[in-house]
PDB file of N, CA and C in Angstrom:
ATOM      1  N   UNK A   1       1.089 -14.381   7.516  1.00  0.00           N
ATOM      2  CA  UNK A   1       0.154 -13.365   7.086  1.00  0.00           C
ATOM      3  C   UNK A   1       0.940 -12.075   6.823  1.00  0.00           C
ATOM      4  N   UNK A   2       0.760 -11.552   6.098  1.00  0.00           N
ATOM      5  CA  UNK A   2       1.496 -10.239   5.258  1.00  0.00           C
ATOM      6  C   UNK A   2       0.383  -8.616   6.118  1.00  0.00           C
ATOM      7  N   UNK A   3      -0.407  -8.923   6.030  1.00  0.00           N
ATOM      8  CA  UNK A   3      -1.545  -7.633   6.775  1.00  0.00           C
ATOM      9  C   UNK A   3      -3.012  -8.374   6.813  1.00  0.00           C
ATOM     10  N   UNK A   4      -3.575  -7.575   8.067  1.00  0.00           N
ATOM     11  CA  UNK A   4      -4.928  -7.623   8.125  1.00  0.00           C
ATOM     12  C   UNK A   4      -5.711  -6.520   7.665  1.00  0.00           C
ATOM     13  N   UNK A   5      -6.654  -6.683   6.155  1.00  0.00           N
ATOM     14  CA  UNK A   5      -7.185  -5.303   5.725  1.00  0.00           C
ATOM     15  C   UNK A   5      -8.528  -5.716   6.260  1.00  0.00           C
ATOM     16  N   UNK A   6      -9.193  -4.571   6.588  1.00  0.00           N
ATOM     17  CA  UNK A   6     -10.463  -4.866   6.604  1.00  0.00           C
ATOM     18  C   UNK A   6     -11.533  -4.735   5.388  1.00  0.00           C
ATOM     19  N   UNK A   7     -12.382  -5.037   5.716  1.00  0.00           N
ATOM     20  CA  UNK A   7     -13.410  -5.510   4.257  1.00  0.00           C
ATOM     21  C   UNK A   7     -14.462  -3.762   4.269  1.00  0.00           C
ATOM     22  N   UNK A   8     -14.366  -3.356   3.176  1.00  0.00           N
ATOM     23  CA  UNK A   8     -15.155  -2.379   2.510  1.00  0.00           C
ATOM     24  C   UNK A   8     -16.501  -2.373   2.915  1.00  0.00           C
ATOM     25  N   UNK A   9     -17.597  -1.536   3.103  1.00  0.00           N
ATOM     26  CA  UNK A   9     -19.023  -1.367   3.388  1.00  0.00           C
ATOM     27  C   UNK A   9     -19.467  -0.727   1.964  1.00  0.00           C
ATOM     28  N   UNK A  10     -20.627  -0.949   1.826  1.00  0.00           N
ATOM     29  CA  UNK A  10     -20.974  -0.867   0.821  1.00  0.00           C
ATOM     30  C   UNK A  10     -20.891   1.033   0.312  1.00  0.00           C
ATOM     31  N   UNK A  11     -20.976   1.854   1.539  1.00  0.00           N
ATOM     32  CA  UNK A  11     -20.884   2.978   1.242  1.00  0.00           C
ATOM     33  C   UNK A  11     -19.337   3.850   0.714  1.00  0.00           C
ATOM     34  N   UNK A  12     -18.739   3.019   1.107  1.00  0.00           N
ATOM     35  CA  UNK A  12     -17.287   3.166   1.034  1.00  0.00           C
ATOM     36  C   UNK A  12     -17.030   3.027  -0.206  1.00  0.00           C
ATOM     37  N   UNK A  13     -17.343   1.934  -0.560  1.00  0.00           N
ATOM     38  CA  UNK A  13     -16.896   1.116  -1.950  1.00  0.00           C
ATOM     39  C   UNK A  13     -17.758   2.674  -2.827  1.00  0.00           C
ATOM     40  N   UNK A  14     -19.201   2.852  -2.633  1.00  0.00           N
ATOM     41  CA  UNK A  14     -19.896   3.968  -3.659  1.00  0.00           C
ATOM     42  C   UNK A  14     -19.007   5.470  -3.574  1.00  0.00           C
ATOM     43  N   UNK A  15     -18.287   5.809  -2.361  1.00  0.00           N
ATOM     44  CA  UNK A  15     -17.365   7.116  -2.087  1.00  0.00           C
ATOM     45  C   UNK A  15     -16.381   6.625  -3.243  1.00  0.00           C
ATOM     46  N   UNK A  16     -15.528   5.678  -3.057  1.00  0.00           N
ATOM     47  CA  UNK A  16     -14.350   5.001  -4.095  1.00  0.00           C
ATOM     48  C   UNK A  16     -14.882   5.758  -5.333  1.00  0.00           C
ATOM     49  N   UNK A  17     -16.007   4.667  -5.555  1.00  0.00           N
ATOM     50  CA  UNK A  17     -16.527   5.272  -7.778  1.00  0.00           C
ATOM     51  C   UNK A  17     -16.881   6.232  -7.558  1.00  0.00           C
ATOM     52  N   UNK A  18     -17.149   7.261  -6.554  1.00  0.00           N
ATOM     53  CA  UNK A  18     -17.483   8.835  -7.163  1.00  0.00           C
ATOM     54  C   UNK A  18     -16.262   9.538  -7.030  1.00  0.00           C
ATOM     55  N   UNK A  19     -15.773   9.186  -6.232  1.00  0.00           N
ATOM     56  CA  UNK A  19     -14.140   9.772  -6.317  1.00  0.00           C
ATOM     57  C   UNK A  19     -13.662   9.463  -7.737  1.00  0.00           C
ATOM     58  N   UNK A  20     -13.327   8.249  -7.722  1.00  0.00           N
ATOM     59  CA  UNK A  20     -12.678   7.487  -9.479  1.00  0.00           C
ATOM     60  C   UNK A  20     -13.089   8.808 -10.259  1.00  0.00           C
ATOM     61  N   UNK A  21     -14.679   8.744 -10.462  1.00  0.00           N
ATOM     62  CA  UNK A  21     -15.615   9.684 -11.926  1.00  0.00           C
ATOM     63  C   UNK A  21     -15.118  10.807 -11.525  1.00  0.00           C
ATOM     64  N   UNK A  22     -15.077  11.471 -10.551  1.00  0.00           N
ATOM     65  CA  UNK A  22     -14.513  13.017 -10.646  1.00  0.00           C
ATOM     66  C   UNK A  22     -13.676  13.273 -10.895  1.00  0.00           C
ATOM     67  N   UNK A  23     -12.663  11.672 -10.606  1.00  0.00           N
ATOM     68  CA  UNK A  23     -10.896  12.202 -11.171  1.00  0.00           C
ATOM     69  C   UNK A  23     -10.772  12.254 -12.639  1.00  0.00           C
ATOM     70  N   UNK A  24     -11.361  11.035 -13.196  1.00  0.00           N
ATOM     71  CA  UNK A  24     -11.139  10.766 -14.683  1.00  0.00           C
ATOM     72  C   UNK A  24     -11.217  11.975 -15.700  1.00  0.00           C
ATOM     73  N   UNK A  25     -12.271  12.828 -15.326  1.00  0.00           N
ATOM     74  CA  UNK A  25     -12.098  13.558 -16.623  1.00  0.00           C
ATOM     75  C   UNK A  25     -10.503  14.861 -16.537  1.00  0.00           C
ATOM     76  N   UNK A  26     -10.344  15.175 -15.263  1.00  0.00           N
ATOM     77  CA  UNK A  26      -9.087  15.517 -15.132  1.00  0.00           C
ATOM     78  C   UNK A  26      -8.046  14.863 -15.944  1.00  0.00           C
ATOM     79  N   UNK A  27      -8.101  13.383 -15.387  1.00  0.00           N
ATOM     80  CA  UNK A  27      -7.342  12.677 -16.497  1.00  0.00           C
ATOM     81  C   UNK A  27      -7.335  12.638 -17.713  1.00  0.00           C
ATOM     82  N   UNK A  28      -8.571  12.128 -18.007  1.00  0.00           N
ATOM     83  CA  UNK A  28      -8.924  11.798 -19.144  1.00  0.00           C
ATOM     84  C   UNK A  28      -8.974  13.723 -20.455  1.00  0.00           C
ATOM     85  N   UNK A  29      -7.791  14.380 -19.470  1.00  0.00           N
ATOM     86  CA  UNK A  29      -7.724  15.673 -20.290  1.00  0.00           C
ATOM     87  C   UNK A  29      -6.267  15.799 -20.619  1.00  0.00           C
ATOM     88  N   UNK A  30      -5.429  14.840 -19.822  1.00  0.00           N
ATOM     89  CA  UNK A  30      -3.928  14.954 -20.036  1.00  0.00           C
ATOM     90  C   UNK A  30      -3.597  14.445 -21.499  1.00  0.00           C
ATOM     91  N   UNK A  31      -2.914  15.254 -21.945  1.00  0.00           N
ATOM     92  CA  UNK A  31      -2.498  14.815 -23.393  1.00  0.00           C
ATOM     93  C   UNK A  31      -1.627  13.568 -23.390  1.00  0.00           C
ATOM     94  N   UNK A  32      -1.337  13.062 -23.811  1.00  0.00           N
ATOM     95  CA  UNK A  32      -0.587  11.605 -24.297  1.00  0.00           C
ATOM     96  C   UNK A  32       0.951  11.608 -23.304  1.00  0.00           C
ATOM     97  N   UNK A  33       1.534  13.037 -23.932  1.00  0.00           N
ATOM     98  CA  UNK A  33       2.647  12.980 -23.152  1.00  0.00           C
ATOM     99  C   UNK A  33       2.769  13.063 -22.007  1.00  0.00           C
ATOM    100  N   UNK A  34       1.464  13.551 -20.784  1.00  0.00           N
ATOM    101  CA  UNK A  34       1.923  13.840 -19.868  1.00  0.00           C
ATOM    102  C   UNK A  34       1.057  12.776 -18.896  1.00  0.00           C
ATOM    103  N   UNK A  35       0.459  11.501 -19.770  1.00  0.00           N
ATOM    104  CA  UNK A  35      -0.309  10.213 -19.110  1.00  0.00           C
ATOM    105  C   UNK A  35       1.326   9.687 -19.257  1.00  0.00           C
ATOM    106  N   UNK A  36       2.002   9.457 -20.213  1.00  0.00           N
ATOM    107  CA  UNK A  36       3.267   8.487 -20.622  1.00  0.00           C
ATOM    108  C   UNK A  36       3.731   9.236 -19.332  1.00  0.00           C
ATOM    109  N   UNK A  37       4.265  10.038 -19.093  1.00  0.00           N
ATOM    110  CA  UNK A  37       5.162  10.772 -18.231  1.00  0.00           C
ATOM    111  C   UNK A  37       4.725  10.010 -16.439  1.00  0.00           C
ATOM    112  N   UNK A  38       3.498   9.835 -16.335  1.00  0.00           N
ATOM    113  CA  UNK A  38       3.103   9.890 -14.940  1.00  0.00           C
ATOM    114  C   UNK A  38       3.141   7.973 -14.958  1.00  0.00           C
ATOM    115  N   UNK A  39       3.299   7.156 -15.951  1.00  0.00           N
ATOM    116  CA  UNK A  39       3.072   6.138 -16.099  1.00  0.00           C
ATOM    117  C   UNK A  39       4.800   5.449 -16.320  1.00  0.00           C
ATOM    118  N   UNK A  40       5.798   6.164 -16.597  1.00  0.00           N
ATOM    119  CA  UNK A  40       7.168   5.948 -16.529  1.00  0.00           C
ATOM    120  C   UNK A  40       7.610   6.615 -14.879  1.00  0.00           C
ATOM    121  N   UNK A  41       7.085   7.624 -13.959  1.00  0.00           N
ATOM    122  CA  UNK A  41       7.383   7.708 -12.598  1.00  0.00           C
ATOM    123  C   UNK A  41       6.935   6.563 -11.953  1.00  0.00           C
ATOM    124  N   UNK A  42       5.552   5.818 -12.351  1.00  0.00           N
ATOM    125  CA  UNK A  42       5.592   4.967 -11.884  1.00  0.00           C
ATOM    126  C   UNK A  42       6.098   4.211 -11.917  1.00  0.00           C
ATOM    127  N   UNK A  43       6.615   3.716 -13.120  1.00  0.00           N
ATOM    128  CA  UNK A  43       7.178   2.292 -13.841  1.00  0.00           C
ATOM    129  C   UNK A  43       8.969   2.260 -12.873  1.00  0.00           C
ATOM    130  N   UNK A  44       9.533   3.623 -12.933  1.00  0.00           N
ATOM    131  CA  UNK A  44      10.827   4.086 -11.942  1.00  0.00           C
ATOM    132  C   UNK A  44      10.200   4.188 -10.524  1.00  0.00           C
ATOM    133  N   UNK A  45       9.343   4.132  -9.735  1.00  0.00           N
ATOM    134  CA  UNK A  45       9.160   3.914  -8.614  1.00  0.00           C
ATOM    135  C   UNK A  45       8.546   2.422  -8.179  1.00  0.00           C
ATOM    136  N   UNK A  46       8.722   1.731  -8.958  1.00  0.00           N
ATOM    137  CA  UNK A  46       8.177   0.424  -8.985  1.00  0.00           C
ATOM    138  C   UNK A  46       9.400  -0.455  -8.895  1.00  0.00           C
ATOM    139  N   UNK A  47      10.781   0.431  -9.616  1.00  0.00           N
ATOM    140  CA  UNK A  47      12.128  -0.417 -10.282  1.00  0.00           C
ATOM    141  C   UNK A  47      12.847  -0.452  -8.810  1.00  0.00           C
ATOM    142  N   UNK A  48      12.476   1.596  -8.517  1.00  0.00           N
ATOM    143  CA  UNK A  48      13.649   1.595  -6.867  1.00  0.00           C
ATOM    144  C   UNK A  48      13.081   0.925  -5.746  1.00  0.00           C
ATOM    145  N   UNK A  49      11.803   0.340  -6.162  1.00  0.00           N
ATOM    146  CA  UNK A  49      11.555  -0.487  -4.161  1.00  0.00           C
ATOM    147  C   UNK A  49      11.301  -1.818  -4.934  1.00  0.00           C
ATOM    148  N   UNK A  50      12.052  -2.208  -5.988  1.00  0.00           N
ATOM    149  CA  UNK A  50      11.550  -3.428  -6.180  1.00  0.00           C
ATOM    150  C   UNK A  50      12.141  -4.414  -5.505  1.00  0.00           C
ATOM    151  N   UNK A  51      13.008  -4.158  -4.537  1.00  0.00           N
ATOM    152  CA  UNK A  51      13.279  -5.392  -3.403  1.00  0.00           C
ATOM    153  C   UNK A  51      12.422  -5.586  -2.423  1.00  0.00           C
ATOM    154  N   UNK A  52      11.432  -4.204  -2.115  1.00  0.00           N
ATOM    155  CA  UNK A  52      10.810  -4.278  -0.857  1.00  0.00           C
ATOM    156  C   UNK A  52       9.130  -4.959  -1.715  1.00  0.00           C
ATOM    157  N   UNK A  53       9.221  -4.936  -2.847  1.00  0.00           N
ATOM    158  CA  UNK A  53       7.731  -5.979  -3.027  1.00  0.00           C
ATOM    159  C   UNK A  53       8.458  -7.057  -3.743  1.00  0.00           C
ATOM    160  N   UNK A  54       9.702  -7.342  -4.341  1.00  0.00           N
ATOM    161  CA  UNK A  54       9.818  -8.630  -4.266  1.00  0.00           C
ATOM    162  C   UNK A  54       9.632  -9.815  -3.101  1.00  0.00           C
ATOM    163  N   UNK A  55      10.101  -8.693  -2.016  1.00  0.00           N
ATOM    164  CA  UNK A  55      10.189  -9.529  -0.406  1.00  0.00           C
ATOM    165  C   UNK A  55       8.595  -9.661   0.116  1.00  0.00           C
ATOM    166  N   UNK A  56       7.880  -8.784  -0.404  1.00  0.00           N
ATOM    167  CA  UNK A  56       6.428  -8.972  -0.682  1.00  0.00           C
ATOM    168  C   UNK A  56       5.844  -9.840  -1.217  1.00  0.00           C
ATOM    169  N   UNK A  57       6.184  -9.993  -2.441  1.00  0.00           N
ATOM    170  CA  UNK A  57       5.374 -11.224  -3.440  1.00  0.00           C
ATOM    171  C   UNK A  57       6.041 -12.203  -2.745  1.00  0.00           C
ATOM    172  N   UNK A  58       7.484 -12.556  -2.581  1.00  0.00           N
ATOM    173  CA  UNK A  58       7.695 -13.835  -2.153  1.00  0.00           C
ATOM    174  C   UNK A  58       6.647 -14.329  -0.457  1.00  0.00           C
ATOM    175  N   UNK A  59       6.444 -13.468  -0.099  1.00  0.00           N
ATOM    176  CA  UNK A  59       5.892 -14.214   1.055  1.00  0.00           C
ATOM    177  C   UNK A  59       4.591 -14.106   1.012  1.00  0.00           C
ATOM    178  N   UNK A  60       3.927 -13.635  -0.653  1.00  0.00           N
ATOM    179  CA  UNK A  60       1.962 -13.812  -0.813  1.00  0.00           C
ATOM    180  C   UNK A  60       2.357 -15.428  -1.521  1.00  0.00           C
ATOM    181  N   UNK A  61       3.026 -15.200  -2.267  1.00  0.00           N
ATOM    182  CA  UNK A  61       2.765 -16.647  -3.463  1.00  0.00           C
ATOM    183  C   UNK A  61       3.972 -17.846  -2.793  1.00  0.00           C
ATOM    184  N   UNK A  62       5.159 -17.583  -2.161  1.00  0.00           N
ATOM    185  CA  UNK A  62       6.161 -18.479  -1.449  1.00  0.00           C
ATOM    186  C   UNK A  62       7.262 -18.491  -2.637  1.00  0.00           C
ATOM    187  N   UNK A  63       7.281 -17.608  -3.560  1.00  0.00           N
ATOM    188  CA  UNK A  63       8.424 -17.655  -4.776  1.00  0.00           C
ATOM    189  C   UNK A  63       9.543 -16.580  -3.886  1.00  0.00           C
ATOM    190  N   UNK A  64      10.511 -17.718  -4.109  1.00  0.00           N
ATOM    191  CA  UNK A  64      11.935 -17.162  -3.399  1.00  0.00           C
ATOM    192  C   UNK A  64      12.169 -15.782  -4.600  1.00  0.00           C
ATOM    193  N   UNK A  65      12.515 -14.281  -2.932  1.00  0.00           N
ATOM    194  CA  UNK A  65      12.533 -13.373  -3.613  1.00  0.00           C
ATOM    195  C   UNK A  65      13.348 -13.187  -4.483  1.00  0.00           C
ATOM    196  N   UNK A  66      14.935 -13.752  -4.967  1.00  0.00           N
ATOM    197  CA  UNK A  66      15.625 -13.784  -5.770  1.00  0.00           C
ATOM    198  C   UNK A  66      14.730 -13.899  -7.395  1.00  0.00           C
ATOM    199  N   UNK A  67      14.171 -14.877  -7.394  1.00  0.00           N
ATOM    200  CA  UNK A  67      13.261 -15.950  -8.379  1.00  0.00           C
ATOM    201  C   UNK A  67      12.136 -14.170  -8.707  1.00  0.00           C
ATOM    202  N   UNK A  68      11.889 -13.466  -8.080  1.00  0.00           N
ATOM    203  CA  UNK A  68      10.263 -12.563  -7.884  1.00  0.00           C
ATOM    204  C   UNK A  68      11.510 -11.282  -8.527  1.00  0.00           C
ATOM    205  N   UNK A  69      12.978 -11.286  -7.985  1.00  0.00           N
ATOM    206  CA  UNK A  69      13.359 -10.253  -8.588  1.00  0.00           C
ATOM    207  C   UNK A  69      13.868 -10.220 -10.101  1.00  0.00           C
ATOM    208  N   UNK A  70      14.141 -11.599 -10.146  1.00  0.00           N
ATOM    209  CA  UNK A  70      14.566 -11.525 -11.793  1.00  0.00           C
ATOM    210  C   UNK A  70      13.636 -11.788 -12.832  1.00  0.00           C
ATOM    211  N   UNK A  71      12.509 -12.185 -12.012  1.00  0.00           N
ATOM    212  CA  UNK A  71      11.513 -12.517 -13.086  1.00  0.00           C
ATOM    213  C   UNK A  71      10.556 -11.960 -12.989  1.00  0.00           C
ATOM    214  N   UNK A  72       9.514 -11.122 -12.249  1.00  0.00           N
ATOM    215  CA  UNK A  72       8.573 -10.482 -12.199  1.00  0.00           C
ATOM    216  C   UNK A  72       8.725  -9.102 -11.983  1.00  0.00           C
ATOM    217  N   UNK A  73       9.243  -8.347 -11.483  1.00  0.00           N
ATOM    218  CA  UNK A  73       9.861  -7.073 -10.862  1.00  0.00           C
ATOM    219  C   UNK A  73       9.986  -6.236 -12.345  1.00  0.00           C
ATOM    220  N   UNK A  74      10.720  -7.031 -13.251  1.00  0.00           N
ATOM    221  CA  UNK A  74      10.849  -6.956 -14.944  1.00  0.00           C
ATOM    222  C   UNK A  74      10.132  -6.593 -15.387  1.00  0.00           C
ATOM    223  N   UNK A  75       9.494  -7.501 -15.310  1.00  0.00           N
ATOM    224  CA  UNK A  75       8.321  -7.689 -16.491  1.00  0.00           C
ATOM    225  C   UNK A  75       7.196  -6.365 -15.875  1.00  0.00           C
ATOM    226  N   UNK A  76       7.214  -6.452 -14.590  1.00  0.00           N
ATOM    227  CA  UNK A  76       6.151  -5.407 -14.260  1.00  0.00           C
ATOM    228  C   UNK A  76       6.620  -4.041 -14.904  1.00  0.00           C
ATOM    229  N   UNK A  77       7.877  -3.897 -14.470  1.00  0.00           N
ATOM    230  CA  UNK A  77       8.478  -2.562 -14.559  1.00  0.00           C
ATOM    231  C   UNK A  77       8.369  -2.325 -16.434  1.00  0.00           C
ATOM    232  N   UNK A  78       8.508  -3.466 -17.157  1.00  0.00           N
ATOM    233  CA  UNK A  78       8.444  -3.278 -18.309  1.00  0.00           C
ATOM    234  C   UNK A  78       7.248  -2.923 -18.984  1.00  0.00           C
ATOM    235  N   UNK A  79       6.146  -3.795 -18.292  1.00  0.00           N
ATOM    236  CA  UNK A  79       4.724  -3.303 -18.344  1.00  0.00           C
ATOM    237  C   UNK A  79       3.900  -1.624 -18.719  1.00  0.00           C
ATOM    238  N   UNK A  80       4.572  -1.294 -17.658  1.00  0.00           N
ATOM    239  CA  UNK A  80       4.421   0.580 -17.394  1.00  0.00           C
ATOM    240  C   UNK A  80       5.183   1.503 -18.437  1.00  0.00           C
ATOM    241  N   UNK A  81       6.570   1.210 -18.972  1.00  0.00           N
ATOM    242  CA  UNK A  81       7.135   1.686 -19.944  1.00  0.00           C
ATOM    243  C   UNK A  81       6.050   1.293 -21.283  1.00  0.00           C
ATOM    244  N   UNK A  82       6.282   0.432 -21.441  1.00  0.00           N
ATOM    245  CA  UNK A  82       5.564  -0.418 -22.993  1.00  0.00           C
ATOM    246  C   UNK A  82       4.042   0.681 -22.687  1.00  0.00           C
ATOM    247  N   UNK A  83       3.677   0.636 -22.186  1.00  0.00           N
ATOM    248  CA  UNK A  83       2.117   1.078 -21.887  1.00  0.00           C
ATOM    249  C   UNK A  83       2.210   2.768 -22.026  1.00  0.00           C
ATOM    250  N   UNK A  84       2.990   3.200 -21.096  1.00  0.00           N
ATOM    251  CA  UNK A  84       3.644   4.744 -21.514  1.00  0.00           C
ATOM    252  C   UNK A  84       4.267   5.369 -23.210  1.00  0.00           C
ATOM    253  N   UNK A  85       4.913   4.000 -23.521  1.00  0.00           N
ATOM    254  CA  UNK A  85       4.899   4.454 -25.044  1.00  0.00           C
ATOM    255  C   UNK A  85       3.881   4.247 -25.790  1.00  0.00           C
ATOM    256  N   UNK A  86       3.123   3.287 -25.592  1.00  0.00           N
ATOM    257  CA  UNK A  86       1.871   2.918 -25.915  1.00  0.00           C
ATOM    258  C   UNK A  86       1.058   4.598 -26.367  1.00  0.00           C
ATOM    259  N   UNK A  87       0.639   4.843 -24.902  1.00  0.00           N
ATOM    260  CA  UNK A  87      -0.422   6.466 -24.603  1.00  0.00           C
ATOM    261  C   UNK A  87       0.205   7.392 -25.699  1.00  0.00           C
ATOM    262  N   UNK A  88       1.382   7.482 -26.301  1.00  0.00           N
ATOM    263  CA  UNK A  88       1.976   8.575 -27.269  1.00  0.00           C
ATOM    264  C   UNK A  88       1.690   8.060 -28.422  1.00  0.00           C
ATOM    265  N   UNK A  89       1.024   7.153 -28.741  1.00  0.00           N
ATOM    266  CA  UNK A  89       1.004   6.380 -30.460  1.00  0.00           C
ATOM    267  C   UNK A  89       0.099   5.908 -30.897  1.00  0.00           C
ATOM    268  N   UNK A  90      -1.060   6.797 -29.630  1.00  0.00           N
ATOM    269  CA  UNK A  90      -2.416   6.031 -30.440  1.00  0.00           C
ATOM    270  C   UNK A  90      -2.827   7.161 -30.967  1.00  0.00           C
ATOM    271  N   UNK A  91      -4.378   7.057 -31.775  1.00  0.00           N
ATOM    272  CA  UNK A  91      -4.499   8.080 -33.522  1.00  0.00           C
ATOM    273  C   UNK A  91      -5.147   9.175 -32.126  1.00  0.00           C
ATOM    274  N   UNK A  92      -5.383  10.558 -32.897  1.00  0.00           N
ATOM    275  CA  UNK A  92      -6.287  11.296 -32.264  1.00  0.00           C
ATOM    276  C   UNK A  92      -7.426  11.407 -31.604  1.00  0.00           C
ATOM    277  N   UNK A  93      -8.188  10.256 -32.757  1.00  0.00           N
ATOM    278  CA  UNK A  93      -9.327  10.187 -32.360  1.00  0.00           C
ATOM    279  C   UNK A  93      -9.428   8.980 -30.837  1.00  0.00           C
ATOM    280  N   UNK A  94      -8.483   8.528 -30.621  1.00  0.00           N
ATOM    281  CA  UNK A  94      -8.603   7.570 -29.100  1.00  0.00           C
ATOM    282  C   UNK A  94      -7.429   8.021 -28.222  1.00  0.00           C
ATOM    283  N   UNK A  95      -6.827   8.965 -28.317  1.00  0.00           N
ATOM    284  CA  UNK A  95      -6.121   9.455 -27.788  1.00  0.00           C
ATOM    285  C   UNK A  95      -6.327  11.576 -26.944  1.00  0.00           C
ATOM    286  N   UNK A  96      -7.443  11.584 -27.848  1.00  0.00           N
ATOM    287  CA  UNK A  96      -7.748  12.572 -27.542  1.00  0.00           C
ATOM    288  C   UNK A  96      -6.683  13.932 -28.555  1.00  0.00           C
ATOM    289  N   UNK A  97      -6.310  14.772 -27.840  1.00  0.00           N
ATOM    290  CA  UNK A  97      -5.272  15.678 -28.802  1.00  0.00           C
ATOM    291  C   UNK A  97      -3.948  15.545 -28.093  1.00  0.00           C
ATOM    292  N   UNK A  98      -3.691  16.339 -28.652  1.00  0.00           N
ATOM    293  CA  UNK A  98      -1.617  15.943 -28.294  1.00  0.00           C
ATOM    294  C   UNK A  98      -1.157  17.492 -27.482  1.00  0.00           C
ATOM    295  N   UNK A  99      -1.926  17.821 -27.810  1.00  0.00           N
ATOM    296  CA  UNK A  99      -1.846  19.180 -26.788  1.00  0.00           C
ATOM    297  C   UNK A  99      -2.967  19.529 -25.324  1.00  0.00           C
ATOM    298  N   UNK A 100      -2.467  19.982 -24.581  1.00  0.00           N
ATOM    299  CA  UNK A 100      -2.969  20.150 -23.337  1.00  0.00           C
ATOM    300  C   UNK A 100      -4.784  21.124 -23.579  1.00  0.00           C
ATOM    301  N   UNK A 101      -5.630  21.000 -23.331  1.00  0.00           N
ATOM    302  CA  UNK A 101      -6.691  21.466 -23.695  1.00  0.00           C
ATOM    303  C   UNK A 101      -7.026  22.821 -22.714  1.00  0.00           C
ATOM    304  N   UNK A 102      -6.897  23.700 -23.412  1.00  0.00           N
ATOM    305  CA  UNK A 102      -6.559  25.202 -22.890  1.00  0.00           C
ATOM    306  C   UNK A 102      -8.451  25.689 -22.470  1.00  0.00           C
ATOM    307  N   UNK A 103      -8.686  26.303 -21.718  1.00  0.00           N
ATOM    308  CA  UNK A 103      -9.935  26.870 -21.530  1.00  0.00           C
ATOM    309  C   UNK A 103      -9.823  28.209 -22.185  1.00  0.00           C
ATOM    310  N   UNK A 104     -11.452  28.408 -23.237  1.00  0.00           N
ATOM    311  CA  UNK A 104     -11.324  29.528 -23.791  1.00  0.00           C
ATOM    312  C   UNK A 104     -11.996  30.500 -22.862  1.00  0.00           C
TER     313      UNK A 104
END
């Protein structure tokens, strides 16, 4: 067994989605470059402990961590880049603007 979590109550889980909705529009105000930006710290904090969740995944699924570091650790880490360049190259209209949205 890897951890014992305990199971969510239903009020908990409703705190979670009102938290989520209050964050999003914060988010959902960051211009392109600075979602890519927070989505490549991750993608580099995912690369420097990727021994300590390879040694993770190998003991959820039983894939020897060697096998979890050359082959999944990758692809994840590649995931977050691709997706970060992604947020800089979509049109205006689904991307929102390219500049930080100033209060008048």
């Amino acid at each position: 067994m890897i951890a014992e979590i305990a199971e969510a109550d239903a009020g908990q889980v409703a705190r979670a989605v009102e938290a989520a909705g209050r964050a999003f529009p914060a988010y959902a105000a960051l211009p392109p470059g600075e979602r890519a930006a927070l989505l490549l710290r991750l993608a580099d904090a995912i690369e420097a402990e990727a021994e300590d969740f390879a040694a993770l995944e190998a003991l959820n699924c039983g894939k020897p961590r060697p096998a979890v570091l050359r082959d999944e650790m990758p692809a994840i880490v590649d995931c977050f880049r691709f997706f970060a360049g992604a947020a800089r190259c979509l049109s205006g209209s689904a991307a929102g603007e390219y500049l930080p949205v100033t209060p008048r």
